[in-house]
C-alpha atoms as a PDB file:
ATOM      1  CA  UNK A   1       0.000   0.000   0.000  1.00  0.00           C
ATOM      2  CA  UNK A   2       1.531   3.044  -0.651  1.00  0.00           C
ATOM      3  CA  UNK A   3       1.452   5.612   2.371  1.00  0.00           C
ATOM      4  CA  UNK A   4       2.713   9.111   2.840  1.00  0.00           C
ATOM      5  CA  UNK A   5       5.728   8.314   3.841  1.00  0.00           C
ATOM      6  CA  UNK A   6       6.810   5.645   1.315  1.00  0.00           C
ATOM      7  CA  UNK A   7       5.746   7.954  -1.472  1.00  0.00           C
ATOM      8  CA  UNK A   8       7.507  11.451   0.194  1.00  0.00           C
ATOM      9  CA  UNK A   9      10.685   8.674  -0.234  1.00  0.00           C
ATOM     10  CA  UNK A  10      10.502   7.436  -3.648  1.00  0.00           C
ATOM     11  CA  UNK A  11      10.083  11.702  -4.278  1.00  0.00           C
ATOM     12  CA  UNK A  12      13.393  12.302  -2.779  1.00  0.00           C
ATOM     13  CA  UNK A  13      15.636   8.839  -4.343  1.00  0.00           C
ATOM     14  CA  UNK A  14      14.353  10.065  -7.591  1.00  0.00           C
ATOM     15  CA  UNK A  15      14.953  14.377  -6.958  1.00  0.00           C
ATOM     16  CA  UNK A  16      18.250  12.373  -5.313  1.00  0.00           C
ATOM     17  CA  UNK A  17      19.524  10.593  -8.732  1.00  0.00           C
ATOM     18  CA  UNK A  18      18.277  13.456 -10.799  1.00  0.00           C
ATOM     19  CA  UNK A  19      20.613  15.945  -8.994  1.00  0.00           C
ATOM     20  CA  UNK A  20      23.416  13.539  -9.194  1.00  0.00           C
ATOM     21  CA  UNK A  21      23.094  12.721 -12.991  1.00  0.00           C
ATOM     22  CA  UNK A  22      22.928  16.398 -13.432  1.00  0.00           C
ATOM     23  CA  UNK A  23      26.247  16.630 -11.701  1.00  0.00           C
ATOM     24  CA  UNK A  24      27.650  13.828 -13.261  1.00  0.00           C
ATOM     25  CA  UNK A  25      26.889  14.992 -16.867  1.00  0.00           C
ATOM     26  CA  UNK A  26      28.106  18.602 -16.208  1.00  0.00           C
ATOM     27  CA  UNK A  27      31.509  16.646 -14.861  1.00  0.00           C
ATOM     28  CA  UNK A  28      31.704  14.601 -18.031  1.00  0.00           C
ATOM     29  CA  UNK A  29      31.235  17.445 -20.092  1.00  0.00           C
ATOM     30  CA  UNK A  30      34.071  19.175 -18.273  1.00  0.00           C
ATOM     31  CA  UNK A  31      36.226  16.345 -18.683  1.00  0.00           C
ATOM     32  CA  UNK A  32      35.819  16.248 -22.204  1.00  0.00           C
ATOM     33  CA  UNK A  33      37.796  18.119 -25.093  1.00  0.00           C
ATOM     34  CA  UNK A  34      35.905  20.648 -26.570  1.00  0.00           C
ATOM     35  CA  UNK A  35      32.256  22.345 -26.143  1.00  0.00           C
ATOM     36  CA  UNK A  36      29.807  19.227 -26.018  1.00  0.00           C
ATOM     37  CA  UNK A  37      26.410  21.231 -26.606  1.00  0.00           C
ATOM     38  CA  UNK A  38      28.237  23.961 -29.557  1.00  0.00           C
ATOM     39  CA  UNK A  39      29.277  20.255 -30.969  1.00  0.00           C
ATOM     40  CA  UNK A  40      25.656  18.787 -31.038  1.00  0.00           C
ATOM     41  CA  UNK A  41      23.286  21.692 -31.819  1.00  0.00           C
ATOM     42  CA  UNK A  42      25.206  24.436 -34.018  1.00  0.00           C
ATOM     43  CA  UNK A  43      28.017  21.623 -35.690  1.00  0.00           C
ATOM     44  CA  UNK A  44      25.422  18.780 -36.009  1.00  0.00           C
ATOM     45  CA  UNK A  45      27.709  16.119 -34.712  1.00  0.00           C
ATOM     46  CA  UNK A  46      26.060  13.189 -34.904  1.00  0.00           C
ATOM     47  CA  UNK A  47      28.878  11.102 -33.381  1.00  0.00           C
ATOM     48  CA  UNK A  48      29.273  13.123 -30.381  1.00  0.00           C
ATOM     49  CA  UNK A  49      25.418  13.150 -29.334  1.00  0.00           C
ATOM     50  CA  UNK A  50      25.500   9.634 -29.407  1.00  0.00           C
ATOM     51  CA  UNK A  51      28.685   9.564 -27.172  1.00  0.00           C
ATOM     52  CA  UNK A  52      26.797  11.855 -25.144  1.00  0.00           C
ATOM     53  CA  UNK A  53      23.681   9.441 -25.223  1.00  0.00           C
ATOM     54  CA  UNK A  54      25.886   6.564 -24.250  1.00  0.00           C
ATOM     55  CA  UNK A  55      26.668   9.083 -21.370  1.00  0.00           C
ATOM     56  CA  UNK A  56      23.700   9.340 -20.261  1.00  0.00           C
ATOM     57  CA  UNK A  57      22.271   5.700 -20.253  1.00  0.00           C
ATOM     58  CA  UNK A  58      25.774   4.974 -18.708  1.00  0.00           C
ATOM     59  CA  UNK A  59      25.062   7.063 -15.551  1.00  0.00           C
ATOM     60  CA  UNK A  60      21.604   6.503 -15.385  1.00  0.00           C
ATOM     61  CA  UNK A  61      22.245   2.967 -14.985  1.00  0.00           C
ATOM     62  CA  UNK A  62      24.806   3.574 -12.645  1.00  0.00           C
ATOM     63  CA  UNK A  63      22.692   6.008 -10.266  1.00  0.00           C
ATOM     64  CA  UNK A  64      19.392   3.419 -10.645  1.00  0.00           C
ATOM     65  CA  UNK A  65      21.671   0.244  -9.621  1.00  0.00           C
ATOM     66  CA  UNK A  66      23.109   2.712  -6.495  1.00  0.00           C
ATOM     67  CA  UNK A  67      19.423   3.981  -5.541  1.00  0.00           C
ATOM     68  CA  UNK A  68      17.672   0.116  -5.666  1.00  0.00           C
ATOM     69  CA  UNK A  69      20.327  -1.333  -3.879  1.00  0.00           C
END
């Protein structure tokens, strides 16, 4: 059954991983050579939005394996 309290907790493990893919995607995009977004949007890069896809699913499956447990 799904109370107050259980729900007020899946609300913070998911603001929780948000936040820290957030972080995670600014550091990556740090990391890397170059301007990530100038690369994707003005230069239509095609192989560095999927390397910035790959990115993404990467650390989301990270943060979701970290939250569940």
């Amino acid at each position: 059954m799904l109370t107050l309290s259980v729900f007020l907790a899946t609300l913070l493990y998911a603001l929780l991983g948000i936040v820290i893919f957030i972080v995670s995607f600014v550091l990556v995009d740090k990391l890397t050579p170059g301007e990530l977004w100038r690369e994707i949007i003005e230069r239509k890069n095609t192989a560095v939005a999927l390397l910035a896809g790959a990115v993404a699913i990467g650390i989301s499956n990270i943060i979701a394996a970290a939250v569940h447990g």
